[in-house]
N, C-alpha and C. Protein backbone atom coordinates (compact mmCIF):
# COMPACT_ATOMS: atom_id res chain seq x y z
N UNK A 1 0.26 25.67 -9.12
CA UNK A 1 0.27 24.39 -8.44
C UNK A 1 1.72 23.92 -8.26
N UNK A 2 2.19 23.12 -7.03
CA UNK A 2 3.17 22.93 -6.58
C UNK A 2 3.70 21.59 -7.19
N UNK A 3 4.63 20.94 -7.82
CA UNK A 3 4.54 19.83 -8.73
C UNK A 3 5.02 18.86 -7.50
N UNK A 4 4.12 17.62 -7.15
CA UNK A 4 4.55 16.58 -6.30
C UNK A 4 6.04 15.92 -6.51
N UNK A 5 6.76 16.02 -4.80
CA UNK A 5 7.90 15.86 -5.22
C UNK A 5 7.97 14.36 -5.68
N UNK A 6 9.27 13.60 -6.13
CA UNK A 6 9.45 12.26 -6.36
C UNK A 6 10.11 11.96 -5.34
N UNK A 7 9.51 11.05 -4.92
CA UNK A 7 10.44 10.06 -3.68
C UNK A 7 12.05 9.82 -3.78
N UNK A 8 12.81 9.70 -2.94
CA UNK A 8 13.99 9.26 -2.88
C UNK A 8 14.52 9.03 -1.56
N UNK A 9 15.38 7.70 -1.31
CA UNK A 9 15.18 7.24 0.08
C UNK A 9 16.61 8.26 1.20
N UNK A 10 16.13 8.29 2.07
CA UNK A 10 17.05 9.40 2.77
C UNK A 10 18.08 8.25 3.07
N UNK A 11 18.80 8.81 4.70
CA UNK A 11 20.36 8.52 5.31
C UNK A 11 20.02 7.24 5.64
N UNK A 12 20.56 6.58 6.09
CA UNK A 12 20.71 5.38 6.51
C UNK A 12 20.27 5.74 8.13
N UNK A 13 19.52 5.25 8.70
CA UNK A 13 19.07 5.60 10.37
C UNK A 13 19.58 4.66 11.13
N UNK A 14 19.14 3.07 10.87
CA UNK A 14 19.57 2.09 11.96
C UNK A 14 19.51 0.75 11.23
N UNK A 15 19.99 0.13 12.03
CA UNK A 15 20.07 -1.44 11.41
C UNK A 15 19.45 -2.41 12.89
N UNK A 16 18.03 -2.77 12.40
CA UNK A 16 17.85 -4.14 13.47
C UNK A 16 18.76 -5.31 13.63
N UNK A 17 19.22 -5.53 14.52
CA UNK A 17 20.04 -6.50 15.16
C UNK A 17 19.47 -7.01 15.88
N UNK A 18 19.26 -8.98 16.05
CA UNK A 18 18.87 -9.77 16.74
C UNK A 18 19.93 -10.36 18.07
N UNK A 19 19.40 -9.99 18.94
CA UNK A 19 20.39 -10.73 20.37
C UNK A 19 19.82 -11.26 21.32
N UNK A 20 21.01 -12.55 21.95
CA UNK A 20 20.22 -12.86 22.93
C UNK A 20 20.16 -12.12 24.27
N UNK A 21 21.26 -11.19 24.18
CA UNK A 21 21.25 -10.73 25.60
C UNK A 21 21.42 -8.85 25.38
N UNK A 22 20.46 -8.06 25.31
CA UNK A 22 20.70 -6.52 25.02
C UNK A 22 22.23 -6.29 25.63
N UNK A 23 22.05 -6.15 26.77
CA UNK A 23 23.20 -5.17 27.68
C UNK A 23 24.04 -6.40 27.63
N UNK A 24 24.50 -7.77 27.43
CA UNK A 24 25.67 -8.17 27.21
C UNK A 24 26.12 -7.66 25.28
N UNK A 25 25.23 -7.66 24.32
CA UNK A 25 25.42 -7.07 23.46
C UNK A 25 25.97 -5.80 23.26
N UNK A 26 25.34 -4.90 24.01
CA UNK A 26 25.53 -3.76 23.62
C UNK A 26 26.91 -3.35 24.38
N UNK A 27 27.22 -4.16 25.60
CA UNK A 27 29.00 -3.87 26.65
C UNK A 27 29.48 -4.50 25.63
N UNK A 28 29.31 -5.65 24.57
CA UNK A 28 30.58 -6.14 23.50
C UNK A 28 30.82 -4.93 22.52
N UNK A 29 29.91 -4.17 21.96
CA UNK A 29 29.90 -3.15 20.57
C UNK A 29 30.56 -1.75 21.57
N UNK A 30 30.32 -1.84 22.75
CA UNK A 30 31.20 -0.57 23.27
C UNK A 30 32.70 -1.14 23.50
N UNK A 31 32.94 -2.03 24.09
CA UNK A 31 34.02 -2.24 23.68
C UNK A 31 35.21 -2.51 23.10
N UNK A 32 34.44 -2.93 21.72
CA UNK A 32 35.30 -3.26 21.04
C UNK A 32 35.08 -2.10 19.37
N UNK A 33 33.81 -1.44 19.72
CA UNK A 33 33.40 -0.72 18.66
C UNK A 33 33.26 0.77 18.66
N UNK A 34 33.25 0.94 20.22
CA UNK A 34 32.77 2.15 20.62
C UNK A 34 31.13 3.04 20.80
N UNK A 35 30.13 1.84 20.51
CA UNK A 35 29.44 2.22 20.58
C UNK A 35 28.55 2.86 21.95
N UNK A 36 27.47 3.24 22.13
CA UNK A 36 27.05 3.73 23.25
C UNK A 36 25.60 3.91 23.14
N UNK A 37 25.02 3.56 24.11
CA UNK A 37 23.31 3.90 24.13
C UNK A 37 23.64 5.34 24.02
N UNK A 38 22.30 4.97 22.99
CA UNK A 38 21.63 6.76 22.85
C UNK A 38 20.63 6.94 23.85
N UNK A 39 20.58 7.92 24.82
CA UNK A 39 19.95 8.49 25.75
C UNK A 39 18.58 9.06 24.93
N UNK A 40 18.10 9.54 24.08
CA UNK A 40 16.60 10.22 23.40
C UNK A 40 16.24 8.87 23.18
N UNK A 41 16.43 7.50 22.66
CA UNK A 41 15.43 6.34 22.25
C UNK A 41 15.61 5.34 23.78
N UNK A 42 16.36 5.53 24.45
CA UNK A 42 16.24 5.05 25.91
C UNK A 42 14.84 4.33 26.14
N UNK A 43 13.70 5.21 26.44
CA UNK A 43 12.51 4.53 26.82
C UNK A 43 11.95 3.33 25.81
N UNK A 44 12.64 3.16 24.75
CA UNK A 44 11.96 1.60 23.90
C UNK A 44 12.66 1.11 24.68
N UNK A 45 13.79 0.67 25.04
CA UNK A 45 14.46 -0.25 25.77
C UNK A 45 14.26 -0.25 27.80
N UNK A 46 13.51 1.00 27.53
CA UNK A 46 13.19 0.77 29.14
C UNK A 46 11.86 0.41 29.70
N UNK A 47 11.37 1.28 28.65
CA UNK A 47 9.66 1.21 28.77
C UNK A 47 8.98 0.81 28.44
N UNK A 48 9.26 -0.06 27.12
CA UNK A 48 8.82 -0.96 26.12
C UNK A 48 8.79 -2.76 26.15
N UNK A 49 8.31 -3.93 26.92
CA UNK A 49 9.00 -4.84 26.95
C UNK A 49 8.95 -5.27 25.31
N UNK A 50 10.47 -5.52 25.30
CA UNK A 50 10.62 -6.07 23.81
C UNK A 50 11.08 -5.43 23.06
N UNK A 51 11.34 -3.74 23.20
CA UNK A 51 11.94 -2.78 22.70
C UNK A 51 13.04 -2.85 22.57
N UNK A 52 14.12 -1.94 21.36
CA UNK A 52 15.15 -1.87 20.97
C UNK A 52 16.30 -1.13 22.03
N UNK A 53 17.12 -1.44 22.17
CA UNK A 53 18.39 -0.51 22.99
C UNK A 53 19.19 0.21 21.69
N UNK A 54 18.82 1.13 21.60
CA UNK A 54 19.68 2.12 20.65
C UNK A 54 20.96 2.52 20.84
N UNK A 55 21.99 2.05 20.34
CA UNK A 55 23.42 2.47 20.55
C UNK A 55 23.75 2.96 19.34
N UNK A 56 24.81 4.11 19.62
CA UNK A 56 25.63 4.48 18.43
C UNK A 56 27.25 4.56 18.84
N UNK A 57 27.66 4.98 17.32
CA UNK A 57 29.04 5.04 17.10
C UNK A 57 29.47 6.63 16.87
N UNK A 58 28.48 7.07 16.39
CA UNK A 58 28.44 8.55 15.92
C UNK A 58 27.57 9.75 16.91
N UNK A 59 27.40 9.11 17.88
CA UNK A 59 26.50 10.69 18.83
C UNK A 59 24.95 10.48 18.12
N UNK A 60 24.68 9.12 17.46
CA UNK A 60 23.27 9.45 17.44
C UNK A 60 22.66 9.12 15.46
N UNK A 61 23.65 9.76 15.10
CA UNK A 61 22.82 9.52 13.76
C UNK A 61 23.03 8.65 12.85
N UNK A 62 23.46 7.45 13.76
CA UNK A 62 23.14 6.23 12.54
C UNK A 62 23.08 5.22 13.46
N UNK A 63 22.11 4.19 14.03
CA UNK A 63 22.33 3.12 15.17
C UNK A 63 22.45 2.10 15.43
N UNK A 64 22.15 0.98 15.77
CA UNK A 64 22.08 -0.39 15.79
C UNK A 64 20.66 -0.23 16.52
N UNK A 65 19.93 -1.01 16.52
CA UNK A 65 18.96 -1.48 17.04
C UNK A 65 18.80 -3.07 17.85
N UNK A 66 19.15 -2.92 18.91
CA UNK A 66 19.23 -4.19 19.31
C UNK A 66 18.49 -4.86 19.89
N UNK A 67 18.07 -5.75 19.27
CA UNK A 67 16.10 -6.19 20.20
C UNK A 67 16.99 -7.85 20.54
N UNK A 68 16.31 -8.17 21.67
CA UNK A 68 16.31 -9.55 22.24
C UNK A 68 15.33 -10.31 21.30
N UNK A 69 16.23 -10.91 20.78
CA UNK A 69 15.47 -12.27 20.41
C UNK A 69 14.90 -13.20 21.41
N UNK A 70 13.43 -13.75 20.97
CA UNK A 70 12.62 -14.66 21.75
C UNK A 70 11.53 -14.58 21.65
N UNK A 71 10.48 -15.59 22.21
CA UNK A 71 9.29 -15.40 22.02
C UNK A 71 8.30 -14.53 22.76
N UNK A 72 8.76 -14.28 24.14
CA UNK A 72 8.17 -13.82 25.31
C UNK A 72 7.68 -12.68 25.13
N UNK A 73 7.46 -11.43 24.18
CA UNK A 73 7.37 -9.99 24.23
C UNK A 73 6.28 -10.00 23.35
N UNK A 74 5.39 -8.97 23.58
CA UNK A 74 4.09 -8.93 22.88
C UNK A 74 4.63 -7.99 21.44
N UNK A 75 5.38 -7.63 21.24
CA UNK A 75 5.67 -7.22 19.89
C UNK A 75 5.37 -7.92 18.71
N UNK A 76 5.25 -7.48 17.76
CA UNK A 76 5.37 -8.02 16.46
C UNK A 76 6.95 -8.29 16.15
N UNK A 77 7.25 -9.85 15.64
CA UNK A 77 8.58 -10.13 15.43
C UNK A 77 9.05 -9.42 14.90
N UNK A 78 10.74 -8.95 15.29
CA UNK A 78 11.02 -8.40 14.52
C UNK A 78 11.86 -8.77 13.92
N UNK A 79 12.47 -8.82 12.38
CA UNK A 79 13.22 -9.32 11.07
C UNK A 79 14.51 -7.66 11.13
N UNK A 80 15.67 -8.58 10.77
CA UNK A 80 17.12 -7.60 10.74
C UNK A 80 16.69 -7.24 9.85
N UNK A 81 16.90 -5.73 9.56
CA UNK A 81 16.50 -5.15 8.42
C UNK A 81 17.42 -3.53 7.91
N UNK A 82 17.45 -3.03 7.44
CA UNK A 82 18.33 -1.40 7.19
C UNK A 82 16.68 -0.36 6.95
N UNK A 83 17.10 0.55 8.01
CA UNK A 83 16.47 1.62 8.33
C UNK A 83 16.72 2.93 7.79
N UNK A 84 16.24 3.48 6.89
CA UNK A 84 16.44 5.08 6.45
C UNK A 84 15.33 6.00 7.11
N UNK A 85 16.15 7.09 7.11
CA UNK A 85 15.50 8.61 8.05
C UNK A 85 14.85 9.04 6.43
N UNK A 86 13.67 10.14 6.26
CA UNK A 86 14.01 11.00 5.94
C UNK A 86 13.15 12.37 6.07
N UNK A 87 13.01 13.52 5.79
CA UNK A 87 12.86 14.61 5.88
C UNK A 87 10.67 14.41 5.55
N UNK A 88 9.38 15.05 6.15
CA UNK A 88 8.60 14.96 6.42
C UNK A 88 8.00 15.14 5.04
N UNK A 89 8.02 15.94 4.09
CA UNK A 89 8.06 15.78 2.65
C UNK A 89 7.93 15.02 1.62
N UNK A 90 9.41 14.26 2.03
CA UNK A 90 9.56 13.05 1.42
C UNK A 90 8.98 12.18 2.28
N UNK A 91 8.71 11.48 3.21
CA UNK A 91 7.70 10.82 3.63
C UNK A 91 6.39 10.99 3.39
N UNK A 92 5.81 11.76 3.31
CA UNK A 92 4.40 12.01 2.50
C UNK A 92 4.56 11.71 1.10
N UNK A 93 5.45 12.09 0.41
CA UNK A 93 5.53 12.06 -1.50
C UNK A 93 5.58 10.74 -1.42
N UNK A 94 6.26 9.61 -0.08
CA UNK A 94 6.17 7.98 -0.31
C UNK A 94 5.29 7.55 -0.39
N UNK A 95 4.37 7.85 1.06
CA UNK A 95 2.73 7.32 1.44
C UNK A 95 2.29 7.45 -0.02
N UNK A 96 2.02 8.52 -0.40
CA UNK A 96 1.06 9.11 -1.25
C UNK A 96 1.44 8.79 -2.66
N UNK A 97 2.55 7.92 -2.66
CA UNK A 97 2.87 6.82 -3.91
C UNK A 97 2.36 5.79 -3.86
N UNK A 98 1.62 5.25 -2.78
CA UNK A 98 1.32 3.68 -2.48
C UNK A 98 -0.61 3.89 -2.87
N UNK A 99 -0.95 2.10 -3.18
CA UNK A 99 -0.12 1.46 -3.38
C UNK A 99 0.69 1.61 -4.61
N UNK A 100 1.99 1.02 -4.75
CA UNK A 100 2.53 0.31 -6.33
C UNK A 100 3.29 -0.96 -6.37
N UNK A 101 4.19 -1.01 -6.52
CA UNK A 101 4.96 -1.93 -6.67
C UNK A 101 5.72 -2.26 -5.60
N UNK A 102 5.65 -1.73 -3.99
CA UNK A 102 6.26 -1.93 -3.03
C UNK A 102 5.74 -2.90 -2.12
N UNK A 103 5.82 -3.99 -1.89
CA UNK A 103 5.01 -4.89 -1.05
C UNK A 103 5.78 -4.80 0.33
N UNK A 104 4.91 -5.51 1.39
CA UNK A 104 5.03 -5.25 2.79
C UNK A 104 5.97 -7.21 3.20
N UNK A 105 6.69 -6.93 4.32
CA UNK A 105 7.20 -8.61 4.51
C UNK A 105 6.31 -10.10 3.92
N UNK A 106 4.63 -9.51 3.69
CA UNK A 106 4.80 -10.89 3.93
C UNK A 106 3.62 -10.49 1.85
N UNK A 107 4.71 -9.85 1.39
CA UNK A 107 3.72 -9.91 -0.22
C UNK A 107 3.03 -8.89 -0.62
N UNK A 108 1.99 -8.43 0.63
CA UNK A 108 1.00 -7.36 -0.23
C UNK A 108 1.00 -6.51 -0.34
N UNK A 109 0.86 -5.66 -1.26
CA UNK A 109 0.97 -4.03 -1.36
C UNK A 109 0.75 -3.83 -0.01
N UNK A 110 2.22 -2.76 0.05
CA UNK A 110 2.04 -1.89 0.74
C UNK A 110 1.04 -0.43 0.99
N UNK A 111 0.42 -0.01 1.64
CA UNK A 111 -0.39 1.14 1.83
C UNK A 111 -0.19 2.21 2.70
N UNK A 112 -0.41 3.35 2.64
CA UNK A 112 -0.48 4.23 3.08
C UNK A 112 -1.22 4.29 4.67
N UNK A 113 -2.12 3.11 5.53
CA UNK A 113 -2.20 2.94 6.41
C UNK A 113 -1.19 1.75 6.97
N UNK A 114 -0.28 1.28 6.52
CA UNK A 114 0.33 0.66 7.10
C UNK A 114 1.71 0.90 7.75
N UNK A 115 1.23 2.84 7.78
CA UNK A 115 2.49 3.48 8.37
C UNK A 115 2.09 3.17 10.19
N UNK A 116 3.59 3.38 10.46
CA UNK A 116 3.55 3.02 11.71
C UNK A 116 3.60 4.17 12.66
N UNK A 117 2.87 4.46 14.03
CA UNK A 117 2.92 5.55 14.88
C UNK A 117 3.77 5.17 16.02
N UNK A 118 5.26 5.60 16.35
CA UNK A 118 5.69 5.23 17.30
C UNK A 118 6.01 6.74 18.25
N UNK A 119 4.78 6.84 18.02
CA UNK A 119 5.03 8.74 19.29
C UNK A 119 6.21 9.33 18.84
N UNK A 120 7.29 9.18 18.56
CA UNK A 120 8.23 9.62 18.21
C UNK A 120 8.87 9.83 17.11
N UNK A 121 8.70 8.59 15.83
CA UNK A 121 8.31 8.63 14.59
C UNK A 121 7.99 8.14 13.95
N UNK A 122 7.84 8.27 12.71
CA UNK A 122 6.59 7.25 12.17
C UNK A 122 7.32 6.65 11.06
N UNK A 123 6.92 4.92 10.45
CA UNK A 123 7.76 4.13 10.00
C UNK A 123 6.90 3.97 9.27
N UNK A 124 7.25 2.93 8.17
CA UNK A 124 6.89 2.11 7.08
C UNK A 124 7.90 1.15 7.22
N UNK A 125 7.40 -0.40 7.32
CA UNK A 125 8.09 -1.79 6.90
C UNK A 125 7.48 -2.16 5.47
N UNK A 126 8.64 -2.35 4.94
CA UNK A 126 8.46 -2.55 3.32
C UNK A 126 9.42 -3.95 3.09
N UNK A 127 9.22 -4.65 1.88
CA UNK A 127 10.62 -5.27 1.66
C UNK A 127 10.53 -5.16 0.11
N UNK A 128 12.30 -5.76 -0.47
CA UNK A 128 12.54 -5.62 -2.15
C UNK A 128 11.78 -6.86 -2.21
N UNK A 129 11.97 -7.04 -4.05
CA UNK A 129 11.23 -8.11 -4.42
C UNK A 129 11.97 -9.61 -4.22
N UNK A 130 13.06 -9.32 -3.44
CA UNK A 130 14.10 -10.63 -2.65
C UNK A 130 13.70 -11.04 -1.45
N UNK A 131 13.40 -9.86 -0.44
CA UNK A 131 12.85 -10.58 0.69
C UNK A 131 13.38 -9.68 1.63
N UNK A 132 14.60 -8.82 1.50
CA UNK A 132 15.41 -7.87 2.30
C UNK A 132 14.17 -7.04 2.55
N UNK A 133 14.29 -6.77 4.37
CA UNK A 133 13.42 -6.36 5.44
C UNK A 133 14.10 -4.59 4.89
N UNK A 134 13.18 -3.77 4.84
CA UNK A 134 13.67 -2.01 4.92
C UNK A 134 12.27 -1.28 6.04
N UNK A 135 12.98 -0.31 6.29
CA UNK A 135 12.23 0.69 7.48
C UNK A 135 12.54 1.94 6.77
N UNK A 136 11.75 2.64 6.54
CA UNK A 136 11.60 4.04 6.60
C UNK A 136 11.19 4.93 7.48
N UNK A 137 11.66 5.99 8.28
CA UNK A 137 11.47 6.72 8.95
C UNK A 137 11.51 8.28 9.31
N UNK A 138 10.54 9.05 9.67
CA UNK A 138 10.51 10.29 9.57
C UNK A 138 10.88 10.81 11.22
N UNK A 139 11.41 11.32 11.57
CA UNK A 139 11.19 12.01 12.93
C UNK A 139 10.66 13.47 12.97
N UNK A 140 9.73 13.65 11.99
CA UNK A 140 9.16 15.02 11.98
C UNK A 140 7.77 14.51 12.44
N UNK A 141 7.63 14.31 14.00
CA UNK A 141 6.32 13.47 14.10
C UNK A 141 5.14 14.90 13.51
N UNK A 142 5.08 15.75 14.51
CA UNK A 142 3.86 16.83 14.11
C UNK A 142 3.44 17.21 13.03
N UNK A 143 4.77 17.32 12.02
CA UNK A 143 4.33 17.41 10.77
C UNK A 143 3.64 16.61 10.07
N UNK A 144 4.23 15.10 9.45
CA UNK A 144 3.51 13.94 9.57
C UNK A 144 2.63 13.63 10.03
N UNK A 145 1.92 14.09 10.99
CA UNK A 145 0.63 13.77 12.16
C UNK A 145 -0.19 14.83 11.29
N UNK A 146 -0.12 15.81 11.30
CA UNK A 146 -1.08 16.84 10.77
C UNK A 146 -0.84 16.86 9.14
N UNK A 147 -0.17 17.29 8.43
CA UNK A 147 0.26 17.26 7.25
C UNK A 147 -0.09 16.01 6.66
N UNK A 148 -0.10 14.70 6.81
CA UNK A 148 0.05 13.59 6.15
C UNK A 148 -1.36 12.83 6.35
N UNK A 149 -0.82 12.14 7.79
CA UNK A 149 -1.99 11.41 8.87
C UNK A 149 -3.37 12.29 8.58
N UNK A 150 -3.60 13.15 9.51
CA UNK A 150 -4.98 14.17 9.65
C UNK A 150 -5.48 14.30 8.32
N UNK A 151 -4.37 15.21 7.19
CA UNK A 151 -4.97 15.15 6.47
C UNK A 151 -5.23 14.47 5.28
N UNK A 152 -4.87 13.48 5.62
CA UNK A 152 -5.07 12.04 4.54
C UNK A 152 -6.65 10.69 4.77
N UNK A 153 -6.34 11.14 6.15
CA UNK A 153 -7.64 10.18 7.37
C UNK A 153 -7.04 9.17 7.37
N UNK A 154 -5.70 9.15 7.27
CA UNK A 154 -5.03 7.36 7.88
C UNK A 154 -5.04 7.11 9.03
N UNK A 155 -5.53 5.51 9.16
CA UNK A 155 -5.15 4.95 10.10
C UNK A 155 -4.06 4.54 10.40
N UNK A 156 -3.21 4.89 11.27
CA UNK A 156 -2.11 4.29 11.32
C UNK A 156 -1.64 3.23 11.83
N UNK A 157 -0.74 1.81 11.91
CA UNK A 157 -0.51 0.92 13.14
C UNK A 157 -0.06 1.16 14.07
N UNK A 158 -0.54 0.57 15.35
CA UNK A 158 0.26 0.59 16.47
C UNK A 158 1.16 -0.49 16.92
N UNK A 159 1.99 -0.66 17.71
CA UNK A 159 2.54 -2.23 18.04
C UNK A 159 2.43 -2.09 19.22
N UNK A 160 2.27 -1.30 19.84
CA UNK A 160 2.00 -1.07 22.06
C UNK A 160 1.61 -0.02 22.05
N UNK A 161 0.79 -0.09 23.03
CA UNK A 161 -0.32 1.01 23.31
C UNK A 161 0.97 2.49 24.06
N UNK A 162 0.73 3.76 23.50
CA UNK A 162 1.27 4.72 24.12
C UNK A 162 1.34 4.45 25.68
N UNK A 163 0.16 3.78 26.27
CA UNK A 163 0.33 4.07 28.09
C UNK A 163 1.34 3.33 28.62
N UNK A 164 1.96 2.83 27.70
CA UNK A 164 2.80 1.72 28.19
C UNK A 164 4.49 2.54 28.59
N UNK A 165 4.53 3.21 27.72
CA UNK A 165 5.80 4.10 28.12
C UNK A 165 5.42 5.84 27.77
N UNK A 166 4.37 5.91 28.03
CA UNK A 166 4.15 7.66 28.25
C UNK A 166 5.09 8.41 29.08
N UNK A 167 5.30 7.90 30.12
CA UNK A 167 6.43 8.48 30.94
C UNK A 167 7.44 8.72 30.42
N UNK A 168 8.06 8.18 29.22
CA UNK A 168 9.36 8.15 28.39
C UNK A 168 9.61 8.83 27.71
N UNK A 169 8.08 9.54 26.86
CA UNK A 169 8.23 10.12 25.50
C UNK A 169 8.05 11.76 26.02
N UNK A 170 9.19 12.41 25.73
CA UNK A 170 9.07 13.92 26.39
C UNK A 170 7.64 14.90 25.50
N UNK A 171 6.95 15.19 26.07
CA UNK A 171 5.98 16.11 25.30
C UNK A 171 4.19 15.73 26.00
């Protein structure tokens, strides 16, 4: 028998940032920061109303997330928060820790269906016992989908229906 690994949180992925204006935001962080839309998360910010504009500093692997603040977008609000990647493994050894002692923004244990399906990859919103917003994230969708999801029978959340930017997501 294979001994279940122990969790440990991966790289740092992205940081939600609240703005009022995406593309006047994101022309200030290129110019003065160097940052740049990432072209692969493009369709949240194109296809998504309410979606993030992904810019980086590094070609990609660490980002800002920049969502328009306001009321107008059918999303679930979103709270600034620090985002970690990690490897499909360790995202399952997390799920499959819950519940425990990790509660979700607003108190309650967190669960193993309260992972999130964003076609592209799949999240967990968690927070500490202070109130600080965290994201976890896998981009090993297939694995996770079959490996985890399938064979766990989770439901997962959605926040917008796939038809909404199918055109976006290559596959």
């Amino acid at each position: 028998m294979v001994p279940a690994r122990r969790f440990r949180m991966g790289r740092l992925d992205h940081v939600h940032i609240r703005v009022p204006d995406r593309a006047k935001a994101a022309a200030w962080y290129a110019q003065h920061l160097g940052f740049e839309p990432v072209g692969e998360f493009e369709f949240w910010a194109k296809g998504v109303d309410g979606g993030p504009l992904q810019i980086s500093a590094d070609g990609g692997k660490t980002t800002l997330a920049l969502f328009e603040a306001g009321d107008g977008h059918p999303l679930v609000a979103q709270q600034t928060g620090v985002a970690f990647s990690v490897e499909a493994a360790m995202f399952a050894a997390f799920a499959r820790s819950l519940p425990g002692e990790i509660k979700t923004g607003d108190g309650r244990a967190l669960v193993a269906n309260d992972v999130i399906d964003f076609d592209l990859c799949w999240a967990f919103d968690f927070a500490d016992p202070w109130g600080n917003r965290y994201e976890l994230n896998c981009y090993d969708y297939e694995a996770v989908r079959v490996e985890l999801v399938e064979a766990d029978g989770i439901s997962p959340v959605r926040y917008w229906p796939r038809a909404e930017y199918a055109g976006w997501v290559k596959g």
